[in-house]
N, C-alpha and C. Protein backbone atom coordinates (compact mmCIF):
# COMPACT_ATOMS: atom_id res chain seq x y z
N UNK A 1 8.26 4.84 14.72
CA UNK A 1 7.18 5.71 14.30
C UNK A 1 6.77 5.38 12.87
N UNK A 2 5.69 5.34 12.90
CA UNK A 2 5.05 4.91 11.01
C UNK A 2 3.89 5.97 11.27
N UNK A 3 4.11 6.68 9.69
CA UNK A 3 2.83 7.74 8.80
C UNK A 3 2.26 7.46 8.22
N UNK A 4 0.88 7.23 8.46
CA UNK A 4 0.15 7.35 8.05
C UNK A 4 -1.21 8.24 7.64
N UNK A 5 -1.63 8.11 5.84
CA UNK A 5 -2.31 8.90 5.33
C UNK A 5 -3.54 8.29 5.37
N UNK A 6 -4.71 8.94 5.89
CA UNK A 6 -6.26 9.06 6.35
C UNK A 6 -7.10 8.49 5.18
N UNK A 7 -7.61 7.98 4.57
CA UNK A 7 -8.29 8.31 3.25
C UNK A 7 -9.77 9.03 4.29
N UNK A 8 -10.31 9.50 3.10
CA UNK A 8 -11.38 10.50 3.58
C UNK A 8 -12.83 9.90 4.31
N UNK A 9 -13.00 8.19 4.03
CA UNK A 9 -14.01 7.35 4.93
C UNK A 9 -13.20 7.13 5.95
N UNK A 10 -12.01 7.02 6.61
CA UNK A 10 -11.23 6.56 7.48
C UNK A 10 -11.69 7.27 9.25
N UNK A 11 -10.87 8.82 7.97
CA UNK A 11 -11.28 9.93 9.40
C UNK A 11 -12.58 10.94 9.70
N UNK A 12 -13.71 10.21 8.53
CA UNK A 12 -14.76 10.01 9.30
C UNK A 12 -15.05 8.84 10.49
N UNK A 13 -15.21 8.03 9.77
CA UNK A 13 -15.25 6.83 10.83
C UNK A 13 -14.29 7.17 12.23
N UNK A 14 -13.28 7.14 11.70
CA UNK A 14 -12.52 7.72 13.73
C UNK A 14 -13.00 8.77 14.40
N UNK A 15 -13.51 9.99 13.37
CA UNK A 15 -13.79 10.97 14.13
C UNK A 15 -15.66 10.41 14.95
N UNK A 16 -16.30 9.57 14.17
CA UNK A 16 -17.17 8.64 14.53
C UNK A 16 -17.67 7.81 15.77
N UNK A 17 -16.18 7.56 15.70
CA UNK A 17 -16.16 5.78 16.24
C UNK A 17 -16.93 4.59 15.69
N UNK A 18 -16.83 4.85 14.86
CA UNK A 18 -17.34 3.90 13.86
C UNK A 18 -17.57 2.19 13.67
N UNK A 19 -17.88 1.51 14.32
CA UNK A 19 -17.49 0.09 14.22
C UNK A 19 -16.94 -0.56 12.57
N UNK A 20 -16.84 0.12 11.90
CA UNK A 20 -16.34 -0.28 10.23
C UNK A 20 -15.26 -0.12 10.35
N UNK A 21 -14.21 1.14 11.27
CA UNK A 21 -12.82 1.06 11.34
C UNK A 21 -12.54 -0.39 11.75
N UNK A 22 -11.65 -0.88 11.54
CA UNK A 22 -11.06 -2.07 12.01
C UNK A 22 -10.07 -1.96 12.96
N UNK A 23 -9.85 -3.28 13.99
CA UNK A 23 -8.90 -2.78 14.72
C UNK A 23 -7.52 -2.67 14.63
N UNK A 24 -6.74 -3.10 13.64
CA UNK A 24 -5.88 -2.17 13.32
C UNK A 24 -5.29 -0.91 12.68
N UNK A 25 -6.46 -0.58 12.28
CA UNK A 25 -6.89 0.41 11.79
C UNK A 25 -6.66 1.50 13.01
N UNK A 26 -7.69 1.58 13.79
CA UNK A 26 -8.04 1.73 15.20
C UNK A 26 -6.62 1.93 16.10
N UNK A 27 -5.85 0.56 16.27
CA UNK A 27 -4.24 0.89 16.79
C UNK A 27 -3.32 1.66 16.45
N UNK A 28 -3.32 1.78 14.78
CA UNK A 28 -2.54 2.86 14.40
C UNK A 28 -2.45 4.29 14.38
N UNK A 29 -3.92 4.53 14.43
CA UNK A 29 -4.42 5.79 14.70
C UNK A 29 -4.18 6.77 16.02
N UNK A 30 -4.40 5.39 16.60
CA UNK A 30 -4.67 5.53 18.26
C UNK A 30 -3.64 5.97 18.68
N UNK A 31 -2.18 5.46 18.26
CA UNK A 31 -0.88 5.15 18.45
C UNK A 31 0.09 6.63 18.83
N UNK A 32 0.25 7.16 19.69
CA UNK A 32 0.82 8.58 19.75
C UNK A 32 1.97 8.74 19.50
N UNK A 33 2.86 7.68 18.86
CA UNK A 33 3.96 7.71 18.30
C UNK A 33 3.81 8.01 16.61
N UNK A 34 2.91 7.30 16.44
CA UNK A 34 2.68 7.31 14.88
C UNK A 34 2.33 8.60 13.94
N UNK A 35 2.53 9.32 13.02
CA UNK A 35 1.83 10.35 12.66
C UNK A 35 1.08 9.89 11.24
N UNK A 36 -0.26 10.79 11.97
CA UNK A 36 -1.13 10.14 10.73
C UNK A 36 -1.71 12.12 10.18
N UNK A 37 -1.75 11.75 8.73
CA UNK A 37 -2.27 12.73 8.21
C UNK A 37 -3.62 12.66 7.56
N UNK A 38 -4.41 13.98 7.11
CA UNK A 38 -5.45 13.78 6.62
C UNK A 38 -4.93 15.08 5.16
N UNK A 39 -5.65 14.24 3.98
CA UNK A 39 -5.01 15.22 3.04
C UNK A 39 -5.89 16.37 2.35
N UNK A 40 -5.46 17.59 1.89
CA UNK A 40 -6.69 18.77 1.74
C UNK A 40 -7.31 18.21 0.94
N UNK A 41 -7.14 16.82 -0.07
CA UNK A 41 -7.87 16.55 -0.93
C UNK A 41 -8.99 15.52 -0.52
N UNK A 42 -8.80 15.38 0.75
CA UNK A 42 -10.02 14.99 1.89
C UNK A 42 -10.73 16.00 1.60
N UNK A 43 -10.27 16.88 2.65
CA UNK A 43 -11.10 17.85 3.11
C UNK A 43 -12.49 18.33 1.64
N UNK A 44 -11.57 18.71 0.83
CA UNK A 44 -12.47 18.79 -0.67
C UNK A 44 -13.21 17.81 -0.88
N UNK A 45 -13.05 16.49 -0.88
CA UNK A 45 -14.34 15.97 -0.96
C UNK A 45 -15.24 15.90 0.06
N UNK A 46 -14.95 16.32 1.12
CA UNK A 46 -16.26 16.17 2.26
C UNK A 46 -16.92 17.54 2.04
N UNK A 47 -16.22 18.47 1.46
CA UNK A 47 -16.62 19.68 1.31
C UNK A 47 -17.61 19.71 -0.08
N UNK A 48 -17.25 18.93 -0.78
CA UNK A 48 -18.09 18.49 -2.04
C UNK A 48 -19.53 17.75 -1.59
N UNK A 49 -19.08 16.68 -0.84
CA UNK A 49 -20.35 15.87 -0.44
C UNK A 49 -21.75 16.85 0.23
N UNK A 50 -20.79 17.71 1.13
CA UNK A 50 -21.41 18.22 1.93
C UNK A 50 -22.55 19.39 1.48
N UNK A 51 -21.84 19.91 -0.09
CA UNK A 51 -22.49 21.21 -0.57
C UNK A 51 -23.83 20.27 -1.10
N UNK A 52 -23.40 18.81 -1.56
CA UNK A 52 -24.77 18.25 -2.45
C UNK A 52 -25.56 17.71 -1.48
N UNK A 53 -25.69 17.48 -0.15
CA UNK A 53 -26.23 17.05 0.69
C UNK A 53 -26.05 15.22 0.82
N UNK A 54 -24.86 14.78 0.40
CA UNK A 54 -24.21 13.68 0.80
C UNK A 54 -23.90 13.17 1.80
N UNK A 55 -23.62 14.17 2.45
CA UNK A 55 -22.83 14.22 3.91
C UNK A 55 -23.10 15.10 4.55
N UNK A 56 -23.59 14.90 5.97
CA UNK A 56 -24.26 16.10 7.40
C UNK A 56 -23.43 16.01 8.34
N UNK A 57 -22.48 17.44 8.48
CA UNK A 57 -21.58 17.08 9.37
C UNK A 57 -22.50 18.61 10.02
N UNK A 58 -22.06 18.63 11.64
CA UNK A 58 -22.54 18.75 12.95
C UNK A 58 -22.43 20.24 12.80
N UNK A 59 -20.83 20.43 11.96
CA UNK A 59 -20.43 22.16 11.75
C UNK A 59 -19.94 22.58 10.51
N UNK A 60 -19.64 23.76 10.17
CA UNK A 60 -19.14 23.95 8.70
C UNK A 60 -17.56 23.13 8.73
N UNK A 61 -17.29 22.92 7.37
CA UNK A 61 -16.45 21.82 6.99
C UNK A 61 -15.11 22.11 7.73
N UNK A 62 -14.85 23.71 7.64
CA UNK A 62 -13.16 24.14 8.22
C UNK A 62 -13.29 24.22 9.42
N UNK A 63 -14.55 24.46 10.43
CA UNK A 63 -14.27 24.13 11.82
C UNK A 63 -13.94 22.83 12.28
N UNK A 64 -15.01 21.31 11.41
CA UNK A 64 -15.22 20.10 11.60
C UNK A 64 -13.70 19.91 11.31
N UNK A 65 -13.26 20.14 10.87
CA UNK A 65 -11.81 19.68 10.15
C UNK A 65 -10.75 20.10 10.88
N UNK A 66 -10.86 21.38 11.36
CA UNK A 66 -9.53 22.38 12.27
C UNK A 66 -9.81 21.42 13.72
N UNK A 67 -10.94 21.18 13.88
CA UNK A 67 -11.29 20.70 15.30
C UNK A 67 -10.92 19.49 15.55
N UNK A 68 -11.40 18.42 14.34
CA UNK A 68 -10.51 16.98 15.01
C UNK A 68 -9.35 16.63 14.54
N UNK A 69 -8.76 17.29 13.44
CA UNK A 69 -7.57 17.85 13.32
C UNK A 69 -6.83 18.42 14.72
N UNK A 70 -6.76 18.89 15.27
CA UNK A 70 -6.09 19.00 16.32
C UNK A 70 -6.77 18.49 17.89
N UNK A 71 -7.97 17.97 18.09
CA UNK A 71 -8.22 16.76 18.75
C UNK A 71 -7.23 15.84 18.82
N UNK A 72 -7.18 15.31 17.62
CA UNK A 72 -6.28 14.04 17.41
C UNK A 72 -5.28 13.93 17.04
N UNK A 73 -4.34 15.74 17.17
CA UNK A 73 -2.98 15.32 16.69
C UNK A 73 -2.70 15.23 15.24
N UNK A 74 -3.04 14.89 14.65
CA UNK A 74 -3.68 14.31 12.72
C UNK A 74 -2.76 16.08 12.11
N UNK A 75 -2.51 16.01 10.86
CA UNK A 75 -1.62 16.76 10.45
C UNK A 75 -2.21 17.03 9.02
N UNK A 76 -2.69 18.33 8.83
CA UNK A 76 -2.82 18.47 7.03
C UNK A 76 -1.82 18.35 6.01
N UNK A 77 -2.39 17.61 5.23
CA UNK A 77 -1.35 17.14 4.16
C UNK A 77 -1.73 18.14 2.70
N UNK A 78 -0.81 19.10 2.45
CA UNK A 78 -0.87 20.12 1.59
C UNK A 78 -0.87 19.73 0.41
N UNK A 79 -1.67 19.76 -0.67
CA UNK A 79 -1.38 19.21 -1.81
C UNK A 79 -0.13 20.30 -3.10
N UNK A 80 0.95 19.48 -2.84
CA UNK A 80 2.01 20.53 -3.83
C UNK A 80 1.62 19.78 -5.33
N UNK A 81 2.17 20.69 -6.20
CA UNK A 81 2.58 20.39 -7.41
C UNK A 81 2.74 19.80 -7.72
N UNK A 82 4.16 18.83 -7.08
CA UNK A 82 4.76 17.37 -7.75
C UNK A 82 3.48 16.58 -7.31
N UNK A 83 2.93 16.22 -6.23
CA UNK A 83 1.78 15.58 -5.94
C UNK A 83 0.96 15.64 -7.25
N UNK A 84 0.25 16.42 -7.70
CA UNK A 84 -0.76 16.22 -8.79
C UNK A 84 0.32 16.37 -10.04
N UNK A 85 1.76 16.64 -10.36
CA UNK A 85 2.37 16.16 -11.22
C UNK A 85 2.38 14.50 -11.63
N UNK A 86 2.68 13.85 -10.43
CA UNK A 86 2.85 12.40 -10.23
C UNK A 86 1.26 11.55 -10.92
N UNK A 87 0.25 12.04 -10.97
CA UNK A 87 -0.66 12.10 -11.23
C UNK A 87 -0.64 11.48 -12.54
N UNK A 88 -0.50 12.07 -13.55
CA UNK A 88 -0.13 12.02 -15.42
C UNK A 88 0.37 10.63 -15.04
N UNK A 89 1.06 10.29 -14.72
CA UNK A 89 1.74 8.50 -14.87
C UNK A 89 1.21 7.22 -14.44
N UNK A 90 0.13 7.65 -13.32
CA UNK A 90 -0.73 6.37 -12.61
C UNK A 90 -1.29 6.27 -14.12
N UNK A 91 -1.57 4.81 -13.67
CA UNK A 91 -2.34 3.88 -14.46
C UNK A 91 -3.59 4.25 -13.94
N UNK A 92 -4.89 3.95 -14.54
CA UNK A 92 -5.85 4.11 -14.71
C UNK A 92 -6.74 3.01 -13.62
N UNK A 93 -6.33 2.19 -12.69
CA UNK A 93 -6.84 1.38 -11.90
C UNK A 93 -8.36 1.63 -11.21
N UNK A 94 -7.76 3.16 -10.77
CA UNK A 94 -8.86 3.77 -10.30
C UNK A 94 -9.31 5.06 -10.73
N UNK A 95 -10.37 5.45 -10.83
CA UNK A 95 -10.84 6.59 -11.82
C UNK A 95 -11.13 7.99 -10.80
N UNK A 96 -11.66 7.37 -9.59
CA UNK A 96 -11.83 8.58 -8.62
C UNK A 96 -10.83 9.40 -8.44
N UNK A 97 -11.15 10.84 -8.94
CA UNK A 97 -9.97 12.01 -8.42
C UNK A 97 -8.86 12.23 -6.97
N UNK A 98 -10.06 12.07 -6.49
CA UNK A 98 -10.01 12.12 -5.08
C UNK A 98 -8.91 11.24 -4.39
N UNK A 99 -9.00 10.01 -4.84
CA UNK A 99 -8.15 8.57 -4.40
C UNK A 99 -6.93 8.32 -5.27
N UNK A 100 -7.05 9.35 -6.59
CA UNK A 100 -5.70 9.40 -7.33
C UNK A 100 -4.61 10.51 -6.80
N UNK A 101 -5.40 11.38 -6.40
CA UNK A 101 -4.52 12.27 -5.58
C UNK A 101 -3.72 11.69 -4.50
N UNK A 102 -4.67 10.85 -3.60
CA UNK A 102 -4.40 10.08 -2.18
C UNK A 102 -2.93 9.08 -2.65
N UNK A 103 -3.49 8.70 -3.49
CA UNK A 103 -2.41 7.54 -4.17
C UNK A 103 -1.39 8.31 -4.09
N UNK A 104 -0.99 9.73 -4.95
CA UNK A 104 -0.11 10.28 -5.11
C UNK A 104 1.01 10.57 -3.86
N UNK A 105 0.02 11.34 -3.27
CA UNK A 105 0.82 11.83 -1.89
C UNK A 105 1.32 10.62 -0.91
N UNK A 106 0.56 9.32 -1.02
CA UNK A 106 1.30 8.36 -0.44
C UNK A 106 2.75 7.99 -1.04
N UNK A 107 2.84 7.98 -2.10
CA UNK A 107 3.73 7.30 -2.99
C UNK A 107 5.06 8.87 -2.64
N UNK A 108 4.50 10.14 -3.02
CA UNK A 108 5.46 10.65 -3.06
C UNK A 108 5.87 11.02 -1.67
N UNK A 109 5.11 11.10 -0.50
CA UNK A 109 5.65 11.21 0.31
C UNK A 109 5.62 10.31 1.66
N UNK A 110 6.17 9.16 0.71
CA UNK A 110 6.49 7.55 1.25
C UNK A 110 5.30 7.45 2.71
N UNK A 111 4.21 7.34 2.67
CA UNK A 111 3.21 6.85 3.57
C UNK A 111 2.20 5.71 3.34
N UNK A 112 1.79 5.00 4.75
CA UNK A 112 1.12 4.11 4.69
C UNK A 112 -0.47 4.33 4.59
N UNK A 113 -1.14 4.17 3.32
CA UNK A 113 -2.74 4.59 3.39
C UNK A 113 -4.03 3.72 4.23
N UNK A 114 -4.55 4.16 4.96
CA UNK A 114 -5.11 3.53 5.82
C UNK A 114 -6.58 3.38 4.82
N UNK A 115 -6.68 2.87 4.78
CA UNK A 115 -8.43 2.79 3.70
C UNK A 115 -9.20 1.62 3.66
N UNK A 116 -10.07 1.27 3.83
CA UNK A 116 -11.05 0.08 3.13
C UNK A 116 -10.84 -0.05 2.00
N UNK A 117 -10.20 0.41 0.89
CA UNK A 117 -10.56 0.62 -0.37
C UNK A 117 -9.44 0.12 -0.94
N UNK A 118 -9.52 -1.24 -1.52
CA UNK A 118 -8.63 -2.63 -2.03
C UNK A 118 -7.84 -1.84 -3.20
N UNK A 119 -8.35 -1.04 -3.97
CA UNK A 119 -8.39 -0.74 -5.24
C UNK A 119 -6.61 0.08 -5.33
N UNK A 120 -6.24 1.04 -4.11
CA UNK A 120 -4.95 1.19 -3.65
C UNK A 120 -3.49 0.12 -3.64
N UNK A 121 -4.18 -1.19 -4.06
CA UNK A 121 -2.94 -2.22 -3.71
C UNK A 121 -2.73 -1.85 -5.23
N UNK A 122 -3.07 -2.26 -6.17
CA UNK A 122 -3.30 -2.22 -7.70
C UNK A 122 -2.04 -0.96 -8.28
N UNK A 123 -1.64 -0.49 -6.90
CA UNK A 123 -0.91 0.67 -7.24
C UNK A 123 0.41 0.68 -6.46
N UNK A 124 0.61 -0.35 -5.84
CA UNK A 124 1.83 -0.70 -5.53
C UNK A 124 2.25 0.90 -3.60
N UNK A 125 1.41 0.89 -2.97
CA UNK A 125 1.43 1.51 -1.89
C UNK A 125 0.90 1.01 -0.72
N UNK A 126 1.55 0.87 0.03
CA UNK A 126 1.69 0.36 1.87
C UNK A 126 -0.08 0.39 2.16
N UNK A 127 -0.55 -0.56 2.19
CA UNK A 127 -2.14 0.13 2.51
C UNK A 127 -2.75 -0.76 4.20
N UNK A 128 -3.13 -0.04 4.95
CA UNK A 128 -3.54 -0.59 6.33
C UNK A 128 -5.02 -0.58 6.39
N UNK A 129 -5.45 -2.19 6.62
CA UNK A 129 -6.97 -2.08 6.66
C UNK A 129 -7.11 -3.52 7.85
């Protein structure tokens, strides 16, 4: 079994079907052994995008979210304390909030980040693309 953490273009695209997921991307997800999470600090930025008109999703953000959230099995990833503690020590690689958090919760709670987004290696965490 391998965990994996969603970044927030990921589980759009799956919830999608997206041809940009890749296919291993795609296998791991797919995989009903595997547990993959999506983290609340997702959810906040789609909830961000969504208030500025960035992003048009179908329903309000906590149904869209409760719904393929348990469609797919997928597990919320709670953001604790030590998570945005861990925070203060990253290096500066990447500046987005959003993806420093992601970083975090991978690192502290040893998971593989599934993302397009190269900028995650720079930080020394398992990344699946």
């Amino acid at each position: 079994m391998l965990r994996f953490l969603l970044d927030t273009h990921v589980f759009l695209w799956w919830v999608d079907d997206a041809p940009e997921l890749t296919a291993a991307a795609r296998r791991a997800i797919a995989d009903v052994n595997n547990e993959c999470y999506l983290s609340l600090a997702s959810c906040w930025e789609l909830a961000i995008k969504s208030s500025l008109g960035k992003l048009q999703l179908a329903m309000p953000i906590e149904r869209f979210v409760s719904e393929h959230l348990a469609a797919n099995g997928f597990t919320l990833l709670n953001i604790e304390l030590h998570h945005a503690a861990k925070i203060e020590k990253l290096p500066f690689h990447h500046r987005d909030p959003f993806d420093r958090l992601l970083i975090s919760q991978a690192m502290t709670e040893k998971l593989t980040i599934v993302s397009a987004d190269r900028v995650f290696a720079h930080y020394g965490v398992k990344i699946l693309w």
